[in-house]
C-alpha atoms as a PDB file:
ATOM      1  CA  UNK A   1     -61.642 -12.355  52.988  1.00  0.00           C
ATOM      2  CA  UNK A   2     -65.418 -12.259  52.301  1.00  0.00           C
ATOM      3  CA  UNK A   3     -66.155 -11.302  55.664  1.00  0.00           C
ATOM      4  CA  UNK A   4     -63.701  -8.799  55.854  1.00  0.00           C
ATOM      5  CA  UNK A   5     -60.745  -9.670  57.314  1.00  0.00           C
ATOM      6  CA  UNK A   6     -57.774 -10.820  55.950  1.00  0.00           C
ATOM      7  CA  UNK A   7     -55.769 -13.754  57.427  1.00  0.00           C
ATOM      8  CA  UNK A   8     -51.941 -14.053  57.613  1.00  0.00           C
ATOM      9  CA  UNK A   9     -52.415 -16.997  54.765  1.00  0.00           C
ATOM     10  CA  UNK A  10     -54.195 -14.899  52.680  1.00  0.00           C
ATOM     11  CA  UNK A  11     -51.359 -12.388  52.754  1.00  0.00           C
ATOM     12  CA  UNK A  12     -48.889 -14.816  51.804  1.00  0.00           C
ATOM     13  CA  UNK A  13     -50.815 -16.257  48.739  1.00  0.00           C
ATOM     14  CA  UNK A  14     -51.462 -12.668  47.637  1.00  0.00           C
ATOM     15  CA  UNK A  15     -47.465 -12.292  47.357  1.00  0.00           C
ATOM     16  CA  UNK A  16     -47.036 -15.229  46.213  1.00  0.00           C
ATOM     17  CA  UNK A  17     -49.168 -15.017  43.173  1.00  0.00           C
ATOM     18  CA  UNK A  18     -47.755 -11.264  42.393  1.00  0.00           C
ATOM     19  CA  UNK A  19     -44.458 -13.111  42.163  1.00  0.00           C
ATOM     20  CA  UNK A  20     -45.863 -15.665  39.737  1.00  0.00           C
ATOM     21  CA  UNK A  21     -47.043 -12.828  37.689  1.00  0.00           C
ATOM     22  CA  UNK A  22     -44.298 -10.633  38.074  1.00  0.00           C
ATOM     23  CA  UNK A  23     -41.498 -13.274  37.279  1.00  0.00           C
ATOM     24  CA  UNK A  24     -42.972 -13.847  33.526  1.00  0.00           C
ATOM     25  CA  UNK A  25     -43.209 -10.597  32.602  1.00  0.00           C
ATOM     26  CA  UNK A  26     -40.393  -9.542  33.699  1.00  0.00           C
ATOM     27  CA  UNK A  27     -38.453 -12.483  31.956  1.00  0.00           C
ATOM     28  CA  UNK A  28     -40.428 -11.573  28.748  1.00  0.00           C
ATOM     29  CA  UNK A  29     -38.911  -7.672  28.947  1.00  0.00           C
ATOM     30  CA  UNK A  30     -35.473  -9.340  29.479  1.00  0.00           C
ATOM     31  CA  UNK A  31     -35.699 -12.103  26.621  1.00  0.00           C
ATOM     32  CA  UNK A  32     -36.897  -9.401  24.408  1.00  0.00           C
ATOM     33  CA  UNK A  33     -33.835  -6.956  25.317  1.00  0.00           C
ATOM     34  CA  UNK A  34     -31.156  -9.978  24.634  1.00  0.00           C
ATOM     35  CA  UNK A  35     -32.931 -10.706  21.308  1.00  0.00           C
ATOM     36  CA  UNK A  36     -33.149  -6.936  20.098  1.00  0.00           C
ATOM     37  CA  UNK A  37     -29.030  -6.842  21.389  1.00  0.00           C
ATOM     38  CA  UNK A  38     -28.535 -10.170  19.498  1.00  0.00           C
ATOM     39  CA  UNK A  39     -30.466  -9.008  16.245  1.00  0.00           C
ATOM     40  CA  UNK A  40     -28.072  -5.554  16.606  1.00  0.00           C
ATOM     41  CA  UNK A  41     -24.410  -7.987  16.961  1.00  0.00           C
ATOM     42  CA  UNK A  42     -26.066  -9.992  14.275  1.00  0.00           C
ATOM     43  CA  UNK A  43     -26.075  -7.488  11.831  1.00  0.00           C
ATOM     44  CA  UNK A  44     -22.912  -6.158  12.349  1.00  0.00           C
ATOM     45  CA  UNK A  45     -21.143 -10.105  11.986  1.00  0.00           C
ATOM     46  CA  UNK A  46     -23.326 -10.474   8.444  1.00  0.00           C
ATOM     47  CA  UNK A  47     -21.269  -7.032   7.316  1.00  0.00           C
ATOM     48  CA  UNK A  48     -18.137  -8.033   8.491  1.00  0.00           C
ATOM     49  CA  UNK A  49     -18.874 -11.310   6.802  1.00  0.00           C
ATOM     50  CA  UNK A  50     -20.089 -10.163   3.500  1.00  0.00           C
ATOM     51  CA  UNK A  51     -17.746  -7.492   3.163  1.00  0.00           C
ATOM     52  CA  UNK A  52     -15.267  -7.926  -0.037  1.00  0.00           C
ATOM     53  CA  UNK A  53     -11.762  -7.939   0.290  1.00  0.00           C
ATOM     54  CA  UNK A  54     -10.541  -4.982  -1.979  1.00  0.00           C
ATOM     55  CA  UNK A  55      -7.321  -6.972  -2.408  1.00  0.00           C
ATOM     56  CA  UNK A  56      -7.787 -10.003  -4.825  1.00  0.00           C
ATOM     57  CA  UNK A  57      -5.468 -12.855  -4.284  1.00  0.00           C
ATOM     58  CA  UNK A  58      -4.729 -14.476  -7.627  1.00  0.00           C
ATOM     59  CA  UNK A  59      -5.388 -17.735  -8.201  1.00  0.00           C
ATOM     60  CA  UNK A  60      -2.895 -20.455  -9.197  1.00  0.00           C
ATOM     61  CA  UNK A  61       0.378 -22.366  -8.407  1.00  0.00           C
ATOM     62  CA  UNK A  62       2.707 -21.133  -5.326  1.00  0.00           C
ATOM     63  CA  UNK A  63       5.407 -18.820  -6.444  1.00  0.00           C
ATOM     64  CA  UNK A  64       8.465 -18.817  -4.806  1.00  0.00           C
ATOM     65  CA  UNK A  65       9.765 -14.962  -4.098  1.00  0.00           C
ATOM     66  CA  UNK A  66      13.419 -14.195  -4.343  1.00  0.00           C
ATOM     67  CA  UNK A  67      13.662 -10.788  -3.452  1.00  0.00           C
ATOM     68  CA  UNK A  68      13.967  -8.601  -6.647  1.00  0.00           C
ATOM     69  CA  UNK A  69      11.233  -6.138  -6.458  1.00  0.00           C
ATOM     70  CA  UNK A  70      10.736  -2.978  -9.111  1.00  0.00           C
ATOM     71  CA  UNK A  71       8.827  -0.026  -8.860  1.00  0.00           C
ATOM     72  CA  UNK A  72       7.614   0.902 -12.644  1.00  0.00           C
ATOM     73  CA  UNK A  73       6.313   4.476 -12.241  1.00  0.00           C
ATOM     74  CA  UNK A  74       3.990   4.049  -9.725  1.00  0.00           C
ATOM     75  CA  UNK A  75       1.208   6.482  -8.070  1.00  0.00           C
ATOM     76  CA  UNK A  76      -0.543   6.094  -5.324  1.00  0.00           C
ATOM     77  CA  UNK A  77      -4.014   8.040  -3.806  1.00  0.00           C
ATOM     78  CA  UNK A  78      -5.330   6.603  -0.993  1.00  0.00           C
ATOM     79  CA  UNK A  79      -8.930   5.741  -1.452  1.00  0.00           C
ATOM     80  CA  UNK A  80     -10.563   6.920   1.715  1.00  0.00           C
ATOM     81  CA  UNK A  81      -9.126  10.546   1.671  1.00  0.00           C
ATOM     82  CA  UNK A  82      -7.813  10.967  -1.849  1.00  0.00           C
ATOM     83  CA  UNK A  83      -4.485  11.952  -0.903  1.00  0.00           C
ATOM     84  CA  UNK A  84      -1.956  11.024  -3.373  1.00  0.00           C
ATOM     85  CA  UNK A  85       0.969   9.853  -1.444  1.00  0.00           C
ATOM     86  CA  UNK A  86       3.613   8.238  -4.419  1.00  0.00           C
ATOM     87  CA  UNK A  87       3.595  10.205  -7.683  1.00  0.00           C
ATOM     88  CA  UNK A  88       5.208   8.542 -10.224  1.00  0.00           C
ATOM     89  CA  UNK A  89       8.044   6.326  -8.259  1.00  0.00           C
ATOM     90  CA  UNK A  90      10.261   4.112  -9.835  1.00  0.00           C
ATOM     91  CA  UNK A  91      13.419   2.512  -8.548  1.00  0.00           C
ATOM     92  CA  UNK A  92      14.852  -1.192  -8.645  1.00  0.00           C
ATOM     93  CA  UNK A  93      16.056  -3.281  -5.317  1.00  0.00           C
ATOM     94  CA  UNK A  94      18.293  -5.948  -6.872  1.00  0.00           C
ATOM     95  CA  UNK A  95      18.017  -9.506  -4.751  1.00  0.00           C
ATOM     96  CA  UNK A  96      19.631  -9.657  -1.733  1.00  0.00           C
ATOM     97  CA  UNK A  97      20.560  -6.528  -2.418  1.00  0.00           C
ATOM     98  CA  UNK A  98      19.279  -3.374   0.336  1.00  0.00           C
ATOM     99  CA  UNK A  99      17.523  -0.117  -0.199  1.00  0.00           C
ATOM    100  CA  UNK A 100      17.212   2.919   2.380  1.00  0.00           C
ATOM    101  CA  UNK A 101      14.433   5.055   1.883  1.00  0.00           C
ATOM    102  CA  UNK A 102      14.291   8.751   4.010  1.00  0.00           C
ATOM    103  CA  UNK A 103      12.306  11.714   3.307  1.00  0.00           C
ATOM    104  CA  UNK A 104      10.166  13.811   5.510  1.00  0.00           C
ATOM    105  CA  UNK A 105       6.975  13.197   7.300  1.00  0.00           C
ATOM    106  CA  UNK A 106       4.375  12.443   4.614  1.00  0.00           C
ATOM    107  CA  UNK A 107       6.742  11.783   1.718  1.00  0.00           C
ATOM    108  CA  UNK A 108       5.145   8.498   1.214  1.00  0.00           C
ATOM    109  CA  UNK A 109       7.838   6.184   2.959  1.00  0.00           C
ATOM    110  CA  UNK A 110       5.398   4.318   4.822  1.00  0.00           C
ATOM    111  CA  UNK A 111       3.152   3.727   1.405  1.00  0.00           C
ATOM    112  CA  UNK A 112       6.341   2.265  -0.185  1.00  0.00           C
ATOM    113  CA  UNK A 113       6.390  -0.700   2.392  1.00  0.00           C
ATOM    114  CA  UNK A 114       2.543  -1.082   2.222  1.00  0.00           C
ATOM    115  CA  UNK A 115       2.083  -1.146  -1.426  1.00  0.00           C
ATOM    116  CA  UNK A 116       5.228  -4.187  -1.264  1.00  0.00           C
ATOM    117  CA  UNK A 117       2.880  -6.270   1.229  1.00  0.00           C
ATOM    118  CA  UNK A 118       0.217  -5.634  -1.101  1.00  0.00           C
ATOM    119  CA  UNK A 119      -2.015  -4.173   2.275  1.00  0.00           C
ATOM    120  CA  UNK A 120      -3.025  -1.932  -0.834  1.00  0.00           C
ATOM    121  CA  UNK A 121      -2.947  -2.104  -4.758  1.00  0.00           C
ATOM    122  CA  UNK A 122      -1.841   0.552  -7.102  1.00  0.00           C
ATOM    123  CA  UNK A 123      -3.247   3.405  -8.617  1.00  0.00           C
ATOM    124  CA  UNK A 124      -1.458   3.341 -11.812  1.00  0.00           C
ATOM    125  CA  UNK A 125       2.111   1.745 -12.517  1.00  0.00           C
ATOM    126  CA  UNK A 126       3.277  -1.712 -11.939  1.00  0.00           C
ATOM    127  CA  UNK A 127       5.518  -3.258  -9.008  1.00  0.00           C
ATOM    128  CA  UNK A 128       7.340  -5.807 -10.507  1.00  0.00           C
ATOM    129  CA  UNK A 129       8.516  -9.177  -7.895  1.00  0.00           C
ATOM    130  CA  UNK A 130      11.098 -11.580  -9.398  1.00  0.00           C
ATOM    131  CA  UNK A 131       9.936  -9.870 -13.105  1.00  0.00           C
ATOM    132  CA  UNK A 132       6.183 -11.084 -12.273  1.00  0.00           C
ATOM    133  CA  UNK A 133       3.188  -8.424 -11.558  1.00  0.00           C
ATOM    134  CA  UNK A 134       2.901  -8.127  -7.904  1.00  0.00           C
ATOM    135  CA  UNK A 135      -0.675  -8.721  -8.446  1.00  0.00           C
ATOM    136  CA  UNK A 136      -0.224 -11.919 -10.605  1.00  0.00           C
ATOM    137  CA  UNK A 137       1.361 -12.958  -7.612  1.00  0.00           C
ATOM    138  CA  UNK A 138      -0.932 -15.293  -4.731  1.00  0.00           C
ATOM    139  CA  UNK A 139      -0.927 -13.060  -1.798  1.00  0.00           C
ATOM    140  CA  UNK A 140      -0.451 -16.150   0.234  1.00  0.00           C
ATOM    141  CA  UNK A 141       3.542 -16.822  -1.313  1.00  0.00           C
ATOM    142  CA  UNK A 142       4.133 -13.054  -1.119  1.00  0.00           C
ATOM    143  CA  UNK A 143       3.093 -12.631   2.009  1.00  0.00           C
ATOM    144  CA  UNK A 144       4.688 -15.868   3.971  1.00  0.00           C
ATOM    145  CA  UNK A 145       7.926 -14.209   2.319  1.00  0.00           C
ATOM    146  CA  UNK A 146       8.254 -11.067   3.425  1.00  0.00           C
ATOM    147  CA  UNK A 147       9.020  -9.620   7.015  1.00  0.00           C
ATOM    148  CA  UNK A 148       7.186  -6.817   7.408  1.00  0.00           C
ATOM    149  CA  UNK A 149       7.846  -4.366  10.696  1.00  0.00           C
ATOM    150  CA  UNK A 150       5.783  -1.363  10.844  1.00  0.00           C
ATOM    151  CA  UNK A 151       5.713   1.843  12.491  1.00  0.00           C
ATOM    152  CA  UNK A 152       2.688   1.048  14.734  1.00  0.00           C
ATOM    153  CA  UNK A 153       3.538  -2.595  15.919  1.00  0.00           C
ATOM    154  CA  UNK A 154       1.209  -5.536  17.151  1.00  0.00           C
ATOM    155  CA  UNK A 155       1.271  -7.712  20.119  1.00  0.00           C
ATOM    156  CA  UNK A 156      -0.795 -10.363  21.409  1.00  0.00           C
ATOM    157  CA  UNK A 157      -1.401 -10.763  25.320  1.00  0.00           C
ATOM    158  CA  UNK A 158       0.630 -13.460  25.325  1.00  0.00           C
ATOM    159  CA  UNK A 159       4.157 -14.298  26.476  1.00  0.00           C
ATOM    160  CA  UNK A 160       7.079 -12.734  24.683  1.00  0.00           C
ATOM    161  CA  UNK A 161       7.942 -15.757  23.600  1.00  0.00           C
ATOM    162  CA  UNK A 162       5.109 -16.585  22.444  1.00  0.00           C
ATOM    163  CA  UNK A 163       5.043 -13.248  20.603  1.00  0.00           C
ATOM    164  CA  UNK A 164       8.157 -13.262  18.654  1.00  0.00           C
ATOM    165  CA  UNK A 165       7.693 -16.968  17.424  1.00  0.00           C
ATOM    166  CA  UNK A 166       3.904 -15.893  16.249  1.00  0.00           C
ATOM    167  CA  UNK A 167       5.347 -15.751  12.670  1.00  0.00           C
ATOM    168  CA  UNK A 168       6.858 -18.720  12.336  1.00  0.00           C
ATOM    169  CA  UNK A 169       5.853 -22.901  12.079  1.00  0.00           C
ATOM    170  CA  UNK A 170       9.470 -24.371  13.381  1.00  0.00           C
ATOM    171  CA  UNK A 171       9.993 -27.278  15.081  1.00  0.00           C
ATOM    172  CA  UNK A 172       9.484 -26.444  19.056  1.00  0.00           C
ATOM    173  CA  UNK A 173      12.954 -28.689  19.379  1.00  0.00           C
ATOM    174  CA  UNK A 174      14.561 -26.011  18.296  1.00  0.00           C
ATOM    175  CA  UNK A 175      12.441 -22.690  18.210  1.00  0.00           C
ATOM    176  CA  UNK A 176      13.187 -21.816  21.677  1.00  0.00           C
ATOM    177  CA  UNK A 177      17.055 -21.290  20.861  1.00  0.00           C
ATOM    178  CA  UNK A 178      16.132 -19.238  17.948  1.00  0.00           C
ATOM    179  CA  UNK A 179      13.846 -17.092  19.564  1.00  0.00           C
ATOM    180  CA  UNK A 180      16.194 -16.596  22.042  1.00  0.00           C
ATOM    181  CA  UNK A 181      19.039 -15.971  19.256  1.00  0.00           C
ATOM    182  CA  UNK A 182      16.294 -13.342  17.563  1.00  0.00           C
ATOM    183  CA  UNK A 183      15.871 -12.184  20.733  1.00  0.00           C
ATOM    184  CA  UNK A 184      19.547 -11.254  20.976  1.00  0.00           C
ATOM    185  CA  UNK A 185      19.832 -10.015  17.733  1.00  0.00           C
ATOM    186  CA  UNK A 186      17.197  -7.132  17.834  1.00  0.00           C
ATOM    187  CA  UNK A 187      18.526  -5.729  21.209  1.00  0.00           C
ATOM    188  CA  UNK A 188      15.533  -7.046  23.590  1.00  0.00           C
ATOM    189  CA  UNK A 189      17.373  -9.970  25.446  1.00  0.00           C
ATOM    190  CA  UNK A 190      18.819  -8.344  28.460  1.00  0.00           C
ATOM    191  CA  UNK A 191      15.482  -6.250  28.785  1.00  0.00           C
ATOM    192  CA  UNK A 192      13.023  -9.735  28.785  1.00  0.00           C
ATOM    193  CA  UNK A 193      15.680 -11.424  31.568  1.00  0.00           C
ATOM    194  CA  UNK A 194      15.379  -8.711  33.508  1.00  0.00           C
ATOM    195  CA  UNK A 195      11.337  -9.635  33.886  1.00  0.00           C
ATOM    196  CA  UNK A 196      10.650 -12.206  36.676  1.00  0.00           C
ATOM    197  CA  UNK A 197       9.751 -14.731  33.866  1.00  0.00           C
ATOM    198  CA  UNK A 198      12.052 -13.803  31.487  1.00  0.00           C
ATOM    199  CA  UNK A 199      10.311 -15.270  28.089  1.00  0.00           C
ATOM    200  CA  UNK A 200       7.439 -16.042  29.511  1.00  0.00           C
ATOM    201  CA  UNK A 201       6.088 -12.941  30.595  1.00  0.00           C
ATOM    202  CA  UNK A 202       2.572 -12.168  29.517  1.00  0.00           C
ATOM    203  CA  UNK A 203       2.793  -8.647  27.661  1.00  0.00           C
ATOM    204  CA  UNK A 204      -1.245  -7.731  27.944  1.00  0.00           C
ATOM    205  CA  UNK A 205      -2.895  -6.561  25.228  1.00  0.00           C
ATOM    206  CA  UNK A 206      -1.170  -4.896  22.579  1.00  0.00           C
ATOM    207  CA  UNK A 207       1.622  -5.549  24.411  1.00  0.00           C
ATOM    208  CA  UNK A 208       0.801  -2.572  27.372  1.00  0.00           C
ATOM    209  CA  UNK A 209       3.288  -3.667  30.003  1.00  0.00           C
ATOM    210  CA  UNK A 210       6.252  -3.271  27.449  1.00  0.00           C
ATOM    211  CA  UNK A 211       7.567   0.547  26.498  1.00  0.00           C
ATOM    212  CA  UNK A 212       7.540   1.570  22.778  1.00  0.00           C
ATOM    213  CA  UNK A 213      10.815   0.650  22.116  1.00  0.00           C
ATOM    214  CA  UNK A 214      10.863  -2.813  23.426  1.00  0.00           C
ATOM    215  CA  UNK A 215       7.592  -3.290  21.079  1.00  0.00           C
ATOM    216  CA  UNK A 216       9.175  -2.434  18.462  1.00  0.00           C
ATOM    217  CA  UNK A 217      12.283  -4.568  19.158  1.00  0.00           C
ATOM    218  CA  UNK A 218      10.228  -7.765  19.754  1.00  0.00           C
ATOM    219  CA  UNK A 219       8.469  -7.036  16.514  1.00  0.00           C
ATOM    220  CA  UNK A 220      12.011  -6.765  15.056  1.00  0.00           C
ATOM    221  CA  UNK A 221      12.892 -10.250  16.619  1.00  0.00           C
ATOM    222  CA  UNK A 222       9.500 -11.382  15.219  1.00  0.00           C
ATOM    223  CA  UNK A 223      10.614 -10.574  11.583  1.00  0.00           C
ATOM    224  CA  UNK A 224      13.946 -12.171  11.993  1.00  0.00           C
ATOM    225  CA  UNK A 225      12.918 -15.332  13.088  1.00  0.00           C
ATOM    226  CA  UNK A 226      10.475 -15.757  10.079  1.00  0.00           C
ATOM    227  CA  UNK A 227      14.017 -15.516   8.326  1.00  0.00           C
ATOM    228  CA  UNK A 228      11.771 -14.255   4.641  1.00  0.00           C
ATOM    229  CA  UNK A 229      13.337 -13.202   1.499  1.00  0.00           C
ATOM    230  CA  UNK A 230      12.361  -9.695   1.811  1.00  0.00           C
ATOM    231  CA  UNK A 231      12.714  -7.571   5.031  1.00  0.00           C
ATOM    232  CA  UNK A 232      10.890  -4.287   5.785  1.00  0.00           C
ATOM    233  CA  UNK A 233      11.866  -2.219   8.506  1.00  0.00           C
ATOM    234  CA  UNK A 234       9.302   0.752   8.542  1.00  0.00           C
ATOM    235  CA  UNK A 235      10.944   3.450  10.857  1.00  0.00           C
ATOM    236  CA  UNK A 236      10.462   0.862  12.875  1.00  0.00           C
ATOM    237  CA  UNK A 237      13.780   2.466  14.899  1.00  0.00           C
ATOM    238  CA  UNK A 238      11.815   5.210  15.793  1.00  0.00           C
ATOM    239  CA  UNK A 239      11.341   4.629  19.747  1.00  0.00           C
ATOM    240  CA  UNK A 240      14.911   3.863  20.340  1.00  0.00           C
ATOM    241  CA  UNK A 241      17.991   5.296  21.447  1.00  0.00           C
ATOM    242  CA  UNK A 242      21.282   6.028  19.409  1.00  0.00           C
ATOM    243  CA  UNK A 243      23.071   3.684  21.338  1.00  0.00           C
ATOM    244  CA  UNK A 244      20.420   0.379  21.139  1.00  0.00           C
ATOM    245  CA  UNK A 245      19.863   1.676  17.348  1.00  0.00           C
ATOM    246  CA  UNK A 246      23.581   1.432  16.385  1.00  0.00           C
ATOM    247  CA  UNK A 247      23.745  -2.673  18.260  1.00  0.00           C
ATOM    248  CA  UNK A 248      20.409  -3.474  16.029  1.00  0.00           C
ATOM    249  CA  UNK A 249      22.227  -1.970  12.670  1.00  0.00           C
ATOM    250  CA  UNK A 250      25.198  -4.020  13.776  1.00  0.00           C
ATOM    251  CA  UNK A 251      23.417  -7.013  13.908  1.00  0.00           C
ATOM    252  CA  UNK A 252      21.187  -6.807  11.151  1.00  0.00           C
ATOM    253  CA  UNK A 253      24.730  -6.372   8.744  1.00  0.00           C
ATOM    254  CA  UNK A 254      24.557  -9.931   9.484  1.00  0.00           C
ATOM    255  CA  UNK A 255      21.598 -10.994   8.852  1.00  0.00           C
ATOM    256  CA  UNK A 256      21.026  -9.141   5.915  1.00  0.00           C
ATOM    257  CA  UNK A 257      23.053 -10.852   3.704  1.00  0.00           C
ATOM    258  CA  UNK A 258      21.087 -12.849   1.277  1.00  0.00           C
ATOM    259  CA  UNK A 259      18.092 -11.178   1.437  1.00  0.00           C
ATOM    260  CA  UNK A 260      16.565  -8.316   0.482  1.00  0.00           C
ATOM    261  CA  UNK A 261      16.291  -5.398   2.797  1.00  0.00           C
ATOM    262  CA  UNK A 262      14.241  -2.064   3.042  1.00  0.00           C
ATOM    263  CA  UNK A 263      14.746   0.477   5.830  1.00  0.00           C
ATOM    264  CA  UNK A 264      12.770   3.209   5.776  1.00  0.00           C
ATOM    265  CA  UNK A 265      13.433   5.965   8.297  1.00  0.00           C
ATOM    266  CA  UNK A 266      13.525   9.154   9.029  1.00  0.00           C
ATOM    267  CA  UNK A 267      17.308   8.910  10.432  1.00  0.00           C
ATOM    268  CA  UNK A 268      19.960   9.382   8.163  1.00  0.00           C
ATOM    269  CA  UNK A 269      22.237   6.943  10.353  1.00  0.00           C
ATOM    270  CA  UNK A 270      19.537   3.878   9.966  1.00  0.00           C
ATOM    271  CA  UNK A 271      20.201   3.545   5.985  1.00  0.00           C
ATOM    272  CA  UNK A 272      23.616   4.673   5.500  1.00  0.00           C
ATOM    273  CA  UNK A 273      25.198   1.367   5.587  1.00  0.00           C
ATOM    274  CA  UNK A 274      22.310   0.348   2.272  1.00  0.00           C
ATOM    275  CA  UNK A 275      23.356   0.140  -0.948  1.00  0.00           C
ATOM    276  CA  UNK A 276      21.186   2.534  -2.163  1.00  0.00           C
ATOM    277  CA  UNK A 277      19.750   5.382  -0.802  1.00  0.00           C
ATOM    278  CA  UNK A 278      16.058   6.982  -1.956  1.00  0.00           C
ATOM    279  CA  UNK A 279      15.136  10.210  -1.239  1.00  0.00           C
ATOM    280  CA  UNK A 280      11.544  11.001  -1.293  1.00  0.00           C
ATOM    281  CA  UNK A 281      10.357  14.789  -1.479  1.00  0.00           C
ATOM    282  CA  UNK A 282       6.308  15.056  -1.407  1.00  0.00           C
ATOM    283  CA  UNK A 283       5.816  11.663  -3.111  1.00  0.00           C
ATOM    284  CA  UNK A 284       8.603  11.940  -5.575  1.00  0.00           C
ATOM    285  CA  UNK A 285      12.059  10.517  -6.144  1.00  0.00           C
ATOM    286  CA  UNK A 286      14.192  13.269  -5.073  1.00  0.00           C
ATOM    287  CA  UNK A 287      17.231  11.602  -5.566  1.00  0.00           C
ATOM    288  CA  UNK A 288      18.799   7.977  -5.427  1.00  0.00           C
ATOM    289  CA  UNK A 289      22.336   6.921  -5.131  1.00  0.00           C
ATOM    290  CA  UNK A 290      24.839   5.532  -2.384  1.00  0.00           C
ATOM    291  CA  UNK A 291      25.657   7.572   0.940  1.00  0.00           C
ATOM    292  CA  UNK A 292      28.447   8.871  -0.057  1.00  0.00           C
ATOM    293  CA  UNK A 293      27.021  10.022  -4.003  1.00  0.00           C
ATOM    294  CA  UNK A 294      24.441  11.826  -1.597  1.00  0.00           C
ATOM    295  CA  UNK A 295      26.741  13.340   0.229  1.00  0.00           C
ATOM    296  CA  UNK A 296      28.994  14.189  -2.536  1.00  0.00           C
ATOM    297  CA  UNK A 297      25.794  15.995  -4.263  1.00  0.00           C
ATOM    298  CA  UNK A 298      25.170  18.393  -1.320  1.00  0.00           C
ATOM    299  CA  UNK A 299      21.184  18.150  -1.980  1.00  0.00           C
ATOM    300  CA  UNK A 300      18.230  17.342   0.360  1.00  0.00           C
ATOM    301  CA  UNK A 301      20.464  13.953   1.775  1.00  0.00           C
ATOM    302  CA  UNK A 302      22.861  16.285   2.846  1.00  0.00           C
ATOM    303  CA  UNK A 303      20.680  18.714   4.152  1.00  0.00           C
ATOM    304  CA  UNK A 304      19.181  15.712   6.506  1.00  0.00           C
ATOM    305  CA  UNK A 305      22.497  14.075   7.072  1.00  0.00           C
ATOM    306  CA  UNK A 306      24.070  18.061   8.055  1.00  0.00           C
ATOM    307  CA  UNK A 307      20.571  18.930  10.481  1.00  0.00           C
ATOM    308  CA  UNK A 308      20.470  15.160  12.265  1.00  0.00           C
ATOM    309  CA  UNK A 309      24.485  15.307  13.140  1.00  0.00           C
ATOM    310  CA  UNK A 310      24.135  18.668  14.425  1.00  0.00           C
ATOM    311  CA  UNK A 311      21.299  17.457  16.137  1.00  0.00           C
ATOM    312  CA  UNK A 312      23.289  14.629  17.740  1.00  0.00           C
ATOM    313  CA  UNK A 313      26.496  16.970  18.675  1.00  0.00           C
ATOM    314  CA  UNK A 314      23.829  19.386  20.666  1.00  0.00           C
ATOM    315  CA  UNK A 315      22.528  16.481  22.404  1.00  0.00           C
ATOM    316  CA  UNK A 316      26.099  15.190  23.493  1.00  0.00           C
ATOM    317  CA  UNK A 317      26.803  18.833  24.945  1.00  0.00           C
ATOM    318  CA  UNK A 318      23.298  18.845  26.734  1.00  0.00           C
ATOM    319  CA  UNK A 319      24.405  15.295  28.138  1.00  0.00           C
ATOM    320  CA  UNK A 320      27.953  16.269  29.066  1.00  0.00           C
END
């Protein structure tokens, strides 16, 4: 090199030394990019982790729900948009009694079922459970009593099986009859044996392989095996047909004995058989009685009961 010329050997020293230098540096850049990304995820788990639950479980001794549940003139807004979804509600659901609840889109059905899981608190009046303040109540007893099926249902990718006995702590000796047995009982059966693994098919994430009604139906099946005191169907109906709809009712005539039900839809047919019907108009009781008091009035029930069986009659014709 001092005279010069350069030598094969010094060629291969002079890349080998760049890649000792370069190798450093560029692991430097790279630990400093996963520390800046960890720093970033960091912050984000500390919110997460410090952020207060606005629903306060109350301290103290379990309580064992029964299934009487009162709505003492309650409104609603919801926090984030100020919408005021219930004004001034109150109605009574006797135990083991069942309650339909209809009205139209935004009525505040759905806000009925979520204010009885306690998902959200009050903005003024009082839900009574068993005569005690719902919020008096440790969400933990509430909770592990009440079967709660909403609109927009929940699966884990996971079997089916493993789906519909999610709710439940039974002994495996005997959980695999009664999931089968729930199975049967919301309509799904015949649909998971036709799968190549029957039960345990994996359903994917959010349960993607299955169609919205069959969703819905394992999430029925779900609720039924948890067998709680209180049972609420939120439209949860919604993705099926007539003909699967009516076998479900039929079934849950059954199993709704000794318990208390809630069905909230927006079909007429999917609460008639209750024993009391609520009407909800913008938030507000409308009116409240049995089908055929609702009928006999000739109000908004009638008007929805009148516009869904024409409905129905068109779509036999179209069919035929």
């Amino acid at each position: 090199m001092l005279l010069g010329k350069v030598t094969s050997g010094d060629v291969l020293a002079f890349v080998l030394y760049v890649n000792y230098l370069t190798m450093p540096v560029a692991s430097v850049g790279w630990i400093t990019s996963l520390v800046q990304k960890a720093g970033a995820s960091q912050t984000r788990i500390n919110e997460f982790l410090q952020t207060e639950p606005t629903i306060k479980s109350e301290e103290g001794d379990d309580f064992r729900v029964e299934g009487d549940i009162e709505f003492s003139n309650v409104t609603f807004v919801y926090p984030d948009t100020g919408i005021k979804a219930l004004d001034d509600v109150s109605f009574k659901v006797d135990k083991h009694q069942s309650i339909g609840i209809v009205g139209r889109t935004g009525s505040g059905k759905s806000t009925i079922a979520q204010l009885i899981c306690r998902l959200y608190d009050t903005t003024t009046g009082i839900i009574w459970v068993d005569g005690k303040n719902i919020r008096r109540i440790p969400l933990s007893s509430l909770r592990s009593r009440v079967g709660y099926v909403p609109q927009e249902v929940f699966l884990f990718s996971d079997t089916i099986a493993a789906n519909i006995a999610f709710s439940t702590d039974s002994d495996k000796e005997n959980l695999r009859k009664r999931v089968v047995q729930a199975a049967k009982d919301a309509a799904i059966y015949d649909n998971i044996m036709e799968f190549n693994d029957g039960f345990d098919t994996y359903v994917g994430e959010r349960g993607v392989t299955l169609s919205g009604g069959q969703k819905q139906r394992v999430s029925i099946a779900r609720a039924m095996l948890k067998a709680p005191n209180i049972l609420v169907l939120d439209d949860c109906l919604s993705a099926v047909d007539t003909n699967t709809e009516q076998e479900i009712l039929f079934n849950l005539r059954r199993y709704m004995h000794g318990r208390t039900t809630i069905i909230i839809s927006h079909r007429v047919s999917s609460v008639k058989m209750c024993d009391n019907i609520l009407v909800l108009e913008k938030g507000k009781v409308a009116e409240y009685g049995t089908h055929n008091q609702l009928i006999a009035d000739k109000n908004h029930y009638w008007d929805m009961y009148e516009m869904q069986l024409a409905e129905e009659l068109q779509s036999d014709k179209t069919d035929i």
